[in-house]
N, C-alpha and C. Protein backbone atom coordinates (compact mmCIF):
# COMPACT_ATOMS: atom_id res chain seq x y z
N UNK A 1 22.69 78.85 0.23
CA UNK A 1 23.87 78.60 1.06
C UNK A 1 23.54 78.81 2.54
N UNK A 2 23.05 79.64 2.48
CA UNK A 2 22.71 80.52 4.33
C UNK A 2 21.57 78.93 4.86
N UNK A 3 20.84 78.96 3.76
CA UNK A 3 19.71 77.60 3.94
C UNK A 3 20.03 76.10 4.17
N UNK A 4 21.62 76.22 3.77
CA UNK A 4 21.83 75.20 4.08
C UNK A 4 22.74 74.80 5.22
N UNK A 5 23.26 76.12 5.76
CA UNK A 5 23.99 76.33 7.34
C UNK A 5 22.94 76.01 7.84
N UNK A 6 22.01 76.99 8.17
CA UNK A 6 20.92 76.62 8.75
C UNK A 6 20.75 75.37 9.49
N UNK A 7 20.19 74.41 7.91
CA UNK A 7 19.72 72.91 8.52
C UNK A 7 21.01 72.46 8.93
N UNK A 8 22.11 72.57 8.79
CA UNK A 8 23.38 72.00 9.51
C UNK A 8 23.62 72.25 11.21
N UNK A 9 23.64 73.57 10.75
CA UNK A 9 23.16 74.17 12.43
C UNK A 9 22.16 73.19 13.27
N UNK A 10 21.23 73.43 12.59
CA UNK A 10 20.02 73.14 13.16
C UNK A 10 20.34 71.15 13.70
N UNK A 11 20.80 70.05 12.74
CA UNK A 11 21.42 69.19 13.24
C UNK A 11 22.35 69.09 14.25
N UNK A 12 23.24 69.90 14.35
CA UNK A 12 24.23 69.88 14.93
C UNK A 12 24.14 70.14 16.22
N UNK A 13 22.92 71.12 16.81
CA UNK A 13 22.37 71.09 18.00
C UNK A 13 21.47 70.29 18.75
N UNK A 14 20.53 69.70 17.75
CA UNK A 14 20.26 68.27 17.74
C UNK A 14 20.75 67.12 17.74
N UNK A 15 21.81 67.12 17.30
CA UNK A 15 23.12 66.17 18.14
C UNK A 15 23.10 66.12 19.28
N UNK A 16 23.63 67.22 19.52
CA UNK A 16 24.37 67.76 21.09
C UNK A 16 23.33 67.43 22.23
N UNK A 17 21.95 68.13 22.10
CA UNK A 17 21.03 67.59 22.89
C UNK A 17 21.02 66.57 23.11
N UNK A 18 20.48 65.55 22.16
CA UNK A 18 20.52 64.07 22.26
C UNK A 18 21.24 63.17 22.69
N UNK A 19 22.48 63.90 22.74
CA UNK A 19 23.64 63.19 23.27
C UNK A 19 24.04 63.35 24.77
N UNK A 20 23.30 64.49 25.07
CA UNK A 20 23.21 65.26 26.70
C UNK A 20 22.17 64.33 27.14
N UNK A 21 21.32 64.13 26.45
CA UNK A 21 20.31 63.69 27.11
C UNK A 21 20.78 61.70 27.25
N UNK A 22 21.45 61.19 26.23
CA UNK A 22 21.71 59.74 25.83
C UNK A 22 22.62 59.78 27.56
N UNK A 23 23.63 60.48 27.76
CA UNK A 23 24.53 60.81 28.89
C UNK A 23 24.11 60.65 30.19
N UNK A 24 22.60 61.59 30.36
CA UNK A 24 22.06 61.82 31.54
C UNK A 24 21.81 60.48 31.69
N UNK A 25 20.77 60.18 31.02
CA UNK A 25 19.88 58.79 31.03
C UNK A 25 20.83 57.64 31.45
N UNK A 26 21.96 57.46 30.77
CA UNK A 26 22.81 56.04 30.76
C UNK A 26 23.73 56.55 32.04
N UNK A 27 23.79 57.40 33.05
CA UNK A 27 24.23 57.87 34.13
C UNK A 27 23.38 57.18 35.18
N UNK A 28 22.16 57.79 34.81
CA UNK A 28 20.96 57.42 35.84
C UNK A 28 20.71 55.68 36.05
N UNK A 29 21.03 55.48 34.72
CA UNK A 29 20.40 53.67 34.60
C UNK A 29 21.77 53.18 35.32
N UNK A 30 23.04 53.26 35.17
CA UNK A 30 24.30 52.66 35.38
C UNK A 30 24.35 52.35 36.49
N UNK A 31 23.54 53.81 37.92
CA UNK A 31 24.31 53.49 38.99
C UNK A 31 22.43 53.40 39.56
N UNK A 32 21.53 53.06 39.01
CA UNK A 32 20.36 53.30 39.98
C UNK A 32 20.31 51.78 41.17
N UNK A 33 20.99 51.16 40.98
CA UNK A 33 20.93 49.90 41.94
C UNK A 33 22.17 49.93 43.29
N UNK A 34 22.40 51.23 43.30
CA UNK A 34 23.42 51.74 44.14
C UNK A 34 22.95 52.67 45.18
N UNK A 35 21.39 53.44 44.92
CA UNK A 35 21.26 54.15 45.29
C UNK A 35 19.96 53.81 46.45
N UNK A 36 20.15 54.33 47.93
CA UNK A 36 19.11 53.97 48.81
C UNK A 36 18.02 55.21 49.34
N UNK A 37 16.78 54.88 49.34
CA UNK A 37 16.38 56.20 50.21
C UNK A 37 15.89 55.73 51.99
N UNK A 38 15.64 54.28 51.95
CA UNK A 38 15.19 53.60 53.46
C UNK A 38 16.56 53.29 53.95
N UNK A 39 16.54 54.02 55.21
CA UNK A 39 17.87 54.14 56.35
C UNK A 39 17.64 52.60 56.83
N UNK A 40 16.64 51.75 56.60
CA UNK A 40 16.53 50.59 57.14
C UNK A 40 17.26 49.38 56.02
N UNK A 41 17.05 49.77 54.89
CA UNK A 41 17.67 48.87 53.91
C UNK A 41 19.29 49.10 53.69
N UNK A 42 19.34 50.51 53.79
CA UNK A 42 20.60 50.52 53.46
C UNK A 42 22.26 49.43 54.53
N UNK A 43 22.73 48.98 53.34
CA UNK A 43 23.54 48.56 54.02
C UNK A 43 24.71 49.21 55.14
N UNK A 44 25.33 48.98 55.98
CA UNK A 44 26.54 49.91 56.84
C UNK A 44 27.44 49.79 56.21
N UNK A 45 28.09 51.05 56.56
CA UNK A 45 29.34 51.14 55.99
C UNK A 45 30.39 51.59 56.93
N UNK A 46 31.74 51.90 56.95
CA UNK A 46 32.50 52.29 57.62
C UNK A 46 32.37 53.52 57.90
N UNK A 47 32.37 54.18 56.78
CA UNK A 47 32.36 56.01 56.46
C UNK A 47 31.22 56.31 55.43
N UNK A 48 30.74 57.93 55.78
CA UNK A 48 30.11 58.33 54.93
C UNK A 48 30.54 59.60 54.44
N UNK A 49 30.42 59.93 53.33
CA UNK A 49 30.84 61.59 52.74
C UNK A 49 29.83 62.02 52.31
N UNK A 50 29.78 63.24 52.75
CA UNK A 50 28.76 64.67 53.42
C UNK A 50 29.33 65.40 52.19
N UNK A 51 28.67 65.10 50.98
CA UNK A 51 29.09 66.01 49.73
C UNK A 51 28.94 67.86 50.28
N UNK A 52 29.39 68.37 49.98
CA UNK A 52 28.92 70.01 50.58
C UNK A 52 28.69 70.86 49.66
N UNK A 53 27.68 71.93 50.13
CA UNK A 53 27.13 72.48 49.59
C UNK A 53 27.19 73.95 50.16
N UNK A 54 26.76 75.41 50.06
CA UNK A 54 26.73 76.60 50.68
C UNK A 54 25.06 76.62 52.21
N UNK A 55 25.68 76.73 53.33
CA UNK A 55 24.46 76.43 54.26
C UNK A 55 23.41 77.91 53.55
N UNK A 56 24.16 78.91 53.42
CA UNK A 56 22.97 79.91 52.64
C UNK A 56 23.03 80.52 51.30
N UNK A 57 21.70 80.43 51.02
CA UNK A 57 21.30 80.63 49.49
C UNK A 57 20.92 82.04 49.87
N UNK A 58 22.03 83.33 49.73
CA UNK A 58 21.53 84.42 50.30
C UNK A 58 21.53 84.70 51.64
N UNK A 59 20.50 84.93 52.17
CA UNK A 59 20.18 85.20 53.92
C UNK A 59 19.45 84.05 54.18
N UNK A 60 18.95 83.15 53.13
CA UNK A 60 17.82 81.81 53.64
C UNK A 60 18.82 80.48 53.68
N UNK A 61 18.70 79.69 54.50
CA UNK A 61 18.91 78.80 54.94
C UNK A 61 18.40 77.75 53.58
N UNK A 62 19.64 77.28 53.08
CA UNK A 62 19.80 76.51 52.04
C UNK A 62 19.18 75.16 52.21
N UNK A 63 18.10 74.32 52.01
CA UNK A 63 17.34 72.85 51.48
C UNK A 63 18.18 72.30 51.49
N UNK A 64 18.66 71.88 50.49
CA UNK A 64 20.05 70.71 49.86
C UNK A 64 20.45 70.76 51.06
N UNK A 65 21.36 71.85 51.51
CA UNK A 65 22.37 71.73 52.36
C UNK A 65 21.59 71.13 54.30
N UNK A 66 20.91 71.59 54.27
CA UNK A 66 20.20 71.14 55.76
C UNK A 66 19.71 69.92 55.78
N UNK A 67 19.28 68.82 54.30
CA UNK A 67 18.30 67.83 54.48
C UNK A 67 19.95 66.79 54.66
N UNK A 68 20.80 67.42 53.74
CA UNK A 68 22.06 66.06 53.83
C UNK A 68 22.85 66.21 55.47
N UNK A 69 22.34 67.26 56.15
CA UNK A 69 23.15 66.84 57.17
C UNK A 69 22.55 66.08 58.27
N UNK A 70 20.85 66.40 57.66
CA UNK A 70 19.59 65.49 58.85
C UNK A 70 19.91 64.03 58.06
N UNK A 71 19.95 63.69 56.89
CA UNK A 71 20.51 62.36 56.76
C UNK A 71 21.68 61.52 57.04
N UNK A 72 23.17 62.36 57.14
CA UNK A 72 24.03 62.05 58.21
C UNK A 72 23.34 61.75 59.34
N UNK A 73 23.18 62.51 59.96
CA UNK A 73 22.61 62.14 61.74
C UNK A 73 22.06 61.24 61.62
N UNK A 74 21.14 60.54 60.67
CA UNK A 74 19.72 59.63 60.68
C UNK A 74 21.07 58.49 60.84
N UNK A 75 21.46 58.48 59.67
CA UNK A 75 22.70 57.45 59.38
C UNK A 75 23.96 57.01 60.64
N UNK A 76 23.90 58.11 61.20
CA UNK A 76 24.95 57.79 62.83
C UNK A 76 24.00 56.84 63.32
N UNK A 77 22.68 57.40 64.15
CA UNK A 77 21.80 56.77 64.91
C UNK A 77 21.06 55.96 65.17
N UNK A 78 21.14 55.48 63.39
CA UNK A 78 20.88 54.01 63.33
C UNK A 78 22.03 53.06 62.90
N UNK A 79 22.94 54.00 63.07
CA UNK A 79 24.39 52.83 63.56
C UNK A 79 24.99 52.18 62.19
N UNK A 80 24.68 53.00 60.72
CA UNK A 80 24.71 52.38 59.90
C UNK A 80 26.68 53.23 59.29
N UNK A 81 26.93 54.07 60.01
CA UNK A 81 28.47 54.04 59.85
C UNK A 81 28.91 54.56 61.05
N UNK A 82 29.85 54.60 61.36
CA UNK A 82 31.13 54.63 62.33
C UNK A 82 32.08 56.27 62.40
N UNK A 83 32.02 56.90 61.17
CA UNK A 83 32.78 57.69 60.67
C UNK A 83 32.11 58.79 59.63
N UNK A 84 32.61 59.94 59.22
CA UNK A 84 32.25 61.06 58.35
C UNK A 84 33.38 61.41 57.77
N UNK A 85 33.34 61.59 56.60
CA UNK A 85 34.55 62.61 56.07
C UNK A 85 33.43 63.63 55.34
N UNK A 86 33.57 65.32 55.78
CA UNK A 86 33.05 66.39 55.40
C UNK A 86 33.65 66.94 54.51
N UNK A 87 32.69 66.90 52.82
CA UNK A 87 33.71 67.34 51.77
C UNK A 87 33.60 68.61 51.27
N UNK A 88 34.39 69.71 51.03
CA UNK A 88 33.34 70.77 50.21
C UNK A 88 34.64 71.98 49.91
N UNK A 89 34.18 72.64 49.79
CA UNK A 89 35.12 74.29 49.04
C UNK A 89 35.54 75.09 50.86
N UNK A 90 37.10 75.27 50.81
CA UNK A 90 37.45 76.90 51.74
C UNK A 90 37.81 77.49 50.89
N UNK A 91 36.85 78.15 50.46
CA UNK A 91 37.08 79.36 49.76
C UNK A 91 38.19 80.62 50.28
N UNK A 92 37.71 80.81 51.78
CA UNK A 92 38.09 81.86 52.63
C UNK A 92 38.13 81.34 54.03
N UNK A 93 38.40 82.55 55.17
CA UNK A 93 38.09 81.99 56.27
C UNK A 93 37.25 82.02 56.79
N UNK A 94 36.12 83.19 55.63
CA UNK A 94 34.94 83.44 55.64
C UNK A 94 33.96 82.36 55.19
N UNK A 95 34.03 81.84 53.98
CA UNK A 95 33.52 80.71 53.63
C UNK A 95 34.42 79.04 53.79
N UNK A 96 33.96 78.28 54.47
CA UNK A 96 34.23 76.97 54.33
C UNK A 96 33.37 75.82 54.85
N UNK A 97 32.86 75.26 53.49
CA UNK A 97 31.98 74.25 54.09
C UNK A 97 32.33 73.40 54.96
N UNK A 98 32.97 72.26 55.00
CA UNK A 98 33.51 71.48 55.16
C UNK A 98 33.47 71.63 56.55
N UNK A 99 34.50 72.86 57.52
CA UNK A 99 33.79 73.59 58.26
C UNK A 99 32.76 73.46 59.29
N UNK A 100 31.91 74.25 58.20
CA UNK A 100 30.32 74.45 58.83
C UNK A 100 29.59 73.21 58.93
N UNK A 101 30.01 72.32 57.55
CA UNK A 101 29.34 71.03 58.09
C UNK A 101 29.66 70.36 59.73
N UNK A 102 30.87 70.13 59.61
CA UNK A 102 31.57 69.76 61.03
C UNK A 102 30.77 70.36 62.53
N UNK A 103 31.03 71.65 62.24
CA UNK A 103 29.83 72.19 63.68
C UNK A 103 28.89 71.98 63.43
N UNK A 104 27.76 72.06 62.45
CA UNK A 104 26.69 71.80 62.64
C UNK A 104 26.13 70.55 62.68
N UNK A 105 27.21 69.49 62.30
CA UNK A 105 26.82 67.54 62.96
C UNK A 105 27.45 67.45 64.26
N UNK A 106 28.21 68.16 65.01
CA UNK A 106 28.26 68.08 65.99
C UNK A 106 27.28 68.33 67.06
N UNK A 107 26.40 70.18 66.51
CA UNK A 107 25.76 70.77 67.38
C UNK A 107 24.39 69.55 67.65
N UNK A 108 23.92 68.70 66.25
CA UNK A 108 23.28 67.59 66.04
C UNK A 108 23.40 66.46 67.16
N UNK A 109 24.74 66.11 67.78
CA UNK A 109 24.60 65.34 68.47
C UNK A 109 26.08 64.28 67.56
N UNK A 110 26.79 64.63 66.58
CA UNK A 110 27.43 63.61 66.28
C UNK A 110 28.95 63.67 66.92
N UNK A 111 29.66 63.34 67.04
CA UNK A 111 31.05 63.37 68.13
C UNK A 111 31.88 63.81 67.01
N UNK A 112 32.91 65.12 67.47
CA UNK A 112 33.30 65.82 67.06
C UNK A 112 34.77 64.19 66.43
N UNK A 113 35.05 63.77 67.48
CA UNK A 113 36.26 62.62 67.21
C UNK A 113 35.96 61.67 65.62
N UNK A 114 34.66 61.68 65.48
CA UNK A 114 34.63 60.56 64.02
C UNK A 114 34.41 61.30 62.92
N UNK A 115 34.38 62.81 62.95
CA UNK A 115 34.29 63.73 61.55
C UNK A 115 35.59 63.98 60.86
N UNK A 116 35.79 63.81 59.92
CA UNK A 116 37.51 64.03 59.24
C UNK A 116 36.70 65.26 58.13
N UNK A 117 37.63 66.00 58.08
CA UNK A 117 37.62 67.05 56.86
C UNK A 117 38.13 67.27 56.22
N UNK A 118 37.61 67.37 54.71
CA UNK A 118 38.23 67.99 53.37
C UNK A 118 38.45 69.29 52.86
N UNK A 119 39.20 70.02 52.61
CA UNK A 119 38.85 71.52 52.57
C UNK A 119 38.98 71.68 51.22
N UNK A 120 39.53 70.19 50.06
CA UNK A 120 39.67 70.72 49.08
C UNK A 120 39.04 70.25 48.01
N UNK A 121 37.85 69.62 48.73
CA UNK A 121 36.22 69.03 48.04
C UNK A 121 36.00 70.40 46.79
N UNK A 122 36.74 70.92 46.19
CA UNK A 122 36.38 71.82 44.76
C UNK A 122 35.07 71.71 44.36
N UNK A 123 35.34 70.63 44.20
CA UNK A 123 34.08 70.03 43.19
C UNK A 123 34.06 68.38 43.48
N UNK A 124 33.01 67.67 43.11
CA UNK A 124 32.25 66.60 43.02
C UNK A 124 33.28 65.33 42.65
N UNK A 125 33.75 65.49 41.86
CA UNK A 125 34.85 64.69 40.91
C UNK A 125 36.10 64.63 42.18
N UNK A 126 37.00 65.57 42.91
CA UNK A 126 38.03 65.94 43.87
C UNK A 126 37.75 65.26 45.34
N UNK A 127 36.18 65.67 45.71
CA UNK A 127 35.74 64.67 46.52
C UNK A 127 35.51 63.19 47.04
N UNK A 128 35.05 63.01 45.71
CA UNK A 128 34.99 61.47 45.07
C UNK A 128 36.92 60.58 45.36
N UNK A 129 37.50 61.44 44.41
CA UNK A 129 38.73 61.12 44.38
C UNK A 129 39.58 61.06 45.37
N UNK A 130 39.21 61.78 46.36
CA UNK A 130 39.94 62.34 47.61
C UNK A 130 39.89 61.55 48.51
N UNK A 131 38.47 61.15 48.36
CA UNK A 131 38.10 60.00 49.60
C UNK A 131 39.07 58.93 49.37
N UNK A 132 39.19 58.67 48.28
CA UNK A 132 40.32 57.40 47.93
C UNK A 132 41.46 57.29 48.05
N UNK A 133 41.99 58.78 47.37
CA UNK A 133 43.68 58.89 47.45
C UNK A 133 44.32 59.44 48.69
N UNK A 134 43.48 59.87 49.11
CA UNK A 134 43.57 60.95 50.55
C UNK A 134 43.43 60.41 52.20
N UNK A 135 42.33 59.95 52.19
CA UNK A 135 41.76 59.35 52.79
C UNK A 135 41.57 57.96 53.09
N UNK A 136 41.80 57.39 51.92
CA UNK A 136 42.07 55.69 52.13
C UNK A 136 40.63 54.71 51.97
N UNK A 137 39.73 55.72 51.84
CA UNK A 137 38.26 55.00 51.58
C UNK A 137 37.54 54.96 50.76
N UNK A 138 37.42 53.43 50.30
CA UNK A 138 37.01 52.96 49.21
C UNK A 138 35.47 52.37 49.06
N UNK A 139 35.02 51.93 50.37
CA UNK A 139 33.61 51.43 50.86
C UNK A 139 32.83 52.41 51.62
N UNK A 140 32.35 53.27 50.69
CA UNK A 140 31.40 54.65 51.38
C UNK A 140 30.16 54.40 51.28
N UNK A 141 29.67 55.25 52.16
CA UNK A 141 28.12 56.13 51.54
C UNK A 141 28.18 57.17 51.32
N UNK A 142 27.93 57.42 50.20
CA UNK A 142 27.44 59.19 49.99
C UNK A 142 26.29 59.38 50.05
N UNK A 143 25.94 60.65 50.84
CA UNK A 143 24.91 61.47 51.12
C UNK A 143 24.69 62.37 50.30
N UNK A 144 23.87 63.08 49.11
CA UNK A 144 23.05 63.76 48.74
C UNK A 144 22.13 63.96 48.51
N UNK A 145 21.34 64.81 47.21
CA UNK A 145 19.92 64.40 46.72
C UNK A 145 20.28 63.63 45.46
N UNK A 146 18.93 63.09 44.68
CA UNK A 146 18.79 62.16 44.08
C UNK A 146 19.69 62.79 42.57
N UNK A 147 19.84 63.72 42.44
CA UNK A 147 20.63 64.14 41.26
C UNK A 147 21.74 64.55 41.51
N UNK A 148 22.24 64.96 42.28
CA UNK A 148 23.75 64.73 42.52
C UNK A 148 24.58 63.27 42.77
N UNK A 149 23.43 62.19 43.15
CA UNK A 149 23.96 61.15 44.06
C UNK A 149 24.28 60.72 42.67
N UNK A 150 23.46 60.60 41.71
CA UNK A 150 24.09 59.90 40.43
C UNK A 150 25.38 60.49 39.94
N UNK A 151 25.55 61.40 39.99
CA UNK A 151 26.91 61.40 39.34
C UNK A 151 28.47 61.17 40.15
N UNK A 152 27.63 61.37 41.28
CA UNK A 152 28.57 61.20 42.51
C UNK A 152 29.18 59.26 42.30
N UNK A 153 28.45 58.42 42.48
CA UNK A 153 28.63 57.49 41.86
C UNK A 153 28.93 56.89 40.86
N UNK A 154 28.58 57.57 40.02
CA UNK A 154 29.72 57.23 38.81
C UNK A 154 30.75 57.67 38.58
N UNK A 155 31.05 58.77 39.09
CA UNK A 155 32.45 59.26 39.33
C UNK A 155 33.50 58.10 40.36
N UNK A 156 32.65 57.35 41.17
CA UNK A 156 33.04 56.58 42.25
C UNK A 156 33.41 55.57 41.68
N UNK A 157 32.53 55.03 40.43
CA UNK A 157 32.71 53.56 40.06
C UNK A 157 33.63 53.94 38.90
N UNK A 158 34.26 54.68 38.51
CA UNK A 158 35.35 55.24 37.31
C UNK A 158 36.47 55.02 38.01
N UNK A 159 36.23 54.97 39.21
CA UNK A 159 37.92 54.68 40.43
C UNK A 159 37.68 53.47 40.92
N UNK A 160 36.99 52.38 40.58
CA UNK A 160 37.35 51.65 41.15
C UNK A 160 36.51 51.41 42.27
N UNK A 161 35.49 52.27 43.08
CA UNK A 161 35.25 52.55 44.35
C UNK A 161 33.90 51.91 45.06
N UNK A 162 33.98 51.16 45.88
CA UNK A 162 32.63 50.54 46.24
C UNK A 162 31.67 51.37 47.16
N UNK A 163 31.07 51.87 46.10
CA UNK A 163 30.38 53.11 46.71
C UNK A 163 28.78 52.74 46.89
N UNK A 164 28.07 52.83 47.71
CA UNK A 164 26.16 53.26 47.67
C UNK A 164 25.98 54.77 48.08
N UNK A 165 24.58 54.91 47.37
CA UNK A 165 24.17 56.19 48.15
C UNK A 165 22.97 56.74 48.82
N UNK A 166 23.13 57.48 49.98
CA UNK A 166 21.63 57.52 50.32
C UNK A 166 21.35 59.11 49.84
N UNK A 167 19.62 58.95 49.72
CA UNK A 167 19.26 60.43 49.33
C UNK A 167 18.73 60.80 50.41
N UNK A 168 19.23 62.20 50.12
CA UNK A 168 19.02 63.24 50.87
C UNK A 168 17.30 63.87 50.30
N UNK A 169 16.51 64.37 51.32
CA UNK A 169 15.28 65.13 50.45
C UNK A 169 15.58 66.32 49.95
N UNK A 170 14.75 66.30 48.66
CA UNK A 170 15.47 67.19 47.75
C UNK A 170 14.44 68.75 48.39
N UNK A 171 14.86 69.86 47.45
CA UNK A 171 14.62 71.58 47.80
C UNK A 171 13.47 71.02 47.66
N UNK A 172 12.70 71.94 47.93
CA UNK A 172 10.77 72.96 47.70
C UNK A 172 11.13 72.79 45.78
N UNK A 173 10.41 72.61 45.07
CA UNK A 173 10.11 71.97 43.78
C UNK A 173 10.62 73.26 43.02
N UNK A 174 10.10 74.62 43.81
CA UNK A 174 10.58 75.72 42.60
C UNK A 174 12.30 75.40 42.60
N UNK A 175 13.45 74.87 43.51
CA UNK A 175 14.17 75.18 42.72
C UNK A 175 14.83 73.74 41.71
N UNK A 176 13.85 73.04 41.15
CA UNK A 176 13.87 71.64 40.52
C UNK A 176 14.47 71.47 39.37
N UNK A 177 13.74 72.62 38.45
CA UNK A 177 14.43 72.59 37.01
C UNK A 177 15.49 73.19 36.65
N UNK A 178 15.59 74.25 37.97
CA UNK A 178 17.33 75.44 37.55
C UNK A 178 18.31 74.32 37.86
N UNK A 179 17.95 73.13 38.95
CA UNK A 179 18.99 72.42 39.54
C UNK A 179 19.07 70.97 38.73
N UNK A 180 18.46 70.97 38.27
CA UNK A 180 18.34 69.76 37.50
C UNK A 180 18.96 69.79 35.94
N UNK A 181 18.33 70.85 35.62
CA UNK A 181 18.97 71.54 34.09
C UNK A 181 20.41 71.92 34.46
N UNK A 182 20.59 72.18 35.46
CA UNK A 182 22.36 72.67 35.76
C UNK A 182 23.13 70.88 35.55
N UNK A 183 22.43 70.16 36.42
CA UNK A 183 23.38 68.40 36.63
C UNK A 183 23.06 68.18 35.17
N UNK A 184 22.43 68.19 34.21
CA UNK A 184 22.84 67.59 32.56
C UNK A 184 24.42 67.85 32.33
N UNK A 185 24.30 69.14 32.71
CA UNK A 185 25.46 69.93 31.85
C UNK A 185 26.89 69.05 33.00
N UNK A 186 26.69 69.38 34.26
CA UNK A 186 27.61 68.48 34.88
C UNK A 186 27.69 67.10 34.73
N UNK A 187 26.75 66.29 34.12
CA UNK A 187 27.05 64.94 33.80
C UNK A 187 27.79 64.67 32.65
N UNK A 188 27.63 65.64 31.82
CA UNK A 188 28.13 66.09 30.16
C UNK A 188 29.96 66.01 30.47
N UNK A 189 29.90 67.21 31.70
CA UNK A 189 31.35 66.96 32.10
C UNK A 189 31.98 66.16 32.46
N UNK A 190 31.15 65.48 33.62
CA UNK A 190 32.31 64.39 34.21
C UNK A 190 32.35 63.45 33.23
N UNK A 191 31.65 63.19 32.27
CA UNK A 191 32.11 61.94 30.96
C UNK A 191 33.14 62.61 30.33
N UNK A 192 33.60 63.67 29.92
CA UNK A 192 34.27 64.25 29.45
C UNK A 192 35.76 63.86 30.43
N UNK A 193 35.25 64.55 31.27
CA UNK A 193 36.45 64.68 32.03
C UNK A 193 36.93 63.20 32.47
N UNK A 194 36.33 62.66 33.11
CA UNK A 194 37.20 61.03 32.97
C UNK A 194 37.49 59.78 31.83
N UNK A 195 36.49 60.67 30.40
CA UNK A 195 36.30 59.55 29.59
C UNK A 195 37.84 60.05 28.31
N UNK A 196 37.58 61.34 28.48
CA UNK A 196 38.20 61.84 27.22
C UNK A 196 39.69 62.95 27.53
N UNK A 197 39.63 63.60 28.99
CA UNK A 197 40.72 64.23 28.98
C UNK A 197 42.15 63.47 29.86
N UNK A 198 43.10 63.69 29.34
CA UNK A 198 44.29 62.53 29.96
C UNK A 198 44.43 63.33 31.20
N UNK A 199 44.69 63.86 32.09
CA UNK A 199 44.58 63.83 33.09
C UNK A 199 43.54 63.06 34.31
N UNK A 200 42.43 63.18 33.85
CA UNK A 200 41.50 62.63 34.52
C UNK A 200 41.81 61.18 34.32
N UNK A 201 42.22 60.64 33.41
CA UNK A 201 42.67 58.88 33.08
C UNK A 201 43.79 58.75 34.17
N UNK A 202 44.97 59.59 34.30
CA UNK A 202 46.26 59.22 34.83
C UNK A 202 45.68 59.15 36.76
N UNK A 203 43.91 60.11 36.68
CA UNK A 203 43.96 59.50 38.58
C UNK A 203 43.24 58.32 38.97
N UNK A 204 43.08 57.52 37.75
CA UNK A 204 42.42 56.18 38.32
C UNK A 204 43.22 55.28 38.85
């Protein structure tokens, strides 16, 4: 009996994997013709959204978060949008990305007049959505790295949304697999969450 939980078990997690993994993969393939890394190919757009992230990991000056705001700037200066909307978590008045992004594309050189801000960028999915219902913009670029940008886009094309994205350069390699093994599990969700729970259906 115990021998035969077991091999049930033992399937049943082998499911689940496979199906995490069937998820990731058909994420990656869906939107990879959406996604740019040459500031020269990419097409212009009106606006871009500055997904957000924490500027520190600790006392060190956070990767992710510093390479997407040198790709904003790249993206002003070669004239390829007009506009920013800065998305991310106020936690506090202590923490708020959204925020910090704002001064620090300014201190960059970008004009304080074409940055709009989100304070209630939660999460990835709210951002996505926000830009649309909130904001009124449907023809973006999003800025991240190459594993966020995928889901960021498919969350985009679940609304409807004519979205591309440019990548941002990703961390120093050690932190590759904690961050990478974390986006399965978030891709797992957002199918969930727009495919299967009724709320997420009623904001398309």
């Amino acid at each position: 009996m115990l021998y035969k939980l077991g091999i049930g078990l033992t399937v049943v997690i082998l499911i689940a994997v496979l199906g995490c993994v069937v998820i990731d993969q058909l994420m990656r393939w869906s939107t990879q013709d959406q996604v740019y890394t040459d500031l020269n190919k990419i097409p212009p757009r009106p606006v871009a959204l500055v997904l957000g992230t924490s500027k520190y990991v600790g006392k060190r000056l956070n990767p992710f978060y510093m390479n997407r705001l040198d790709r904003a700037v790249a993206l002003y200066r070669h004239g390829k949008v007009t506009r920013f909307i800065v998305s991310g978590d106020k936690a506090s008045r202590y923490y708020n990305e959204p925020r910090t992004m704002l001064n620090d594309l300014v201190k960059k050189g970008v004009p304080r007049r074409i940055i709009q801000i989100d304070n209630q960028g939660y999460r990835t999915i709210d951002s996505i959505f926000r830009a649309k219902s909130v904001f009124g913009e449907s023809h973006i670029i999003i800025i991240s790295q190459r594993f966020h940008l995928t889901r960021a886009l498919f969350i985009a094309n679940y609304f409807n949304m004519d979205c591309i994205g440019l990548i941002a350069d990703d961390a120093p390699f050690i932190y590759y697999w904690r961050t990478r093994i974390r986006e399965v599990g978030a891709r797992v969700l957002a199918v969930f969450e727009l495919y299967i729970l009724p709320p997420a259906k009623q904001l398309a």
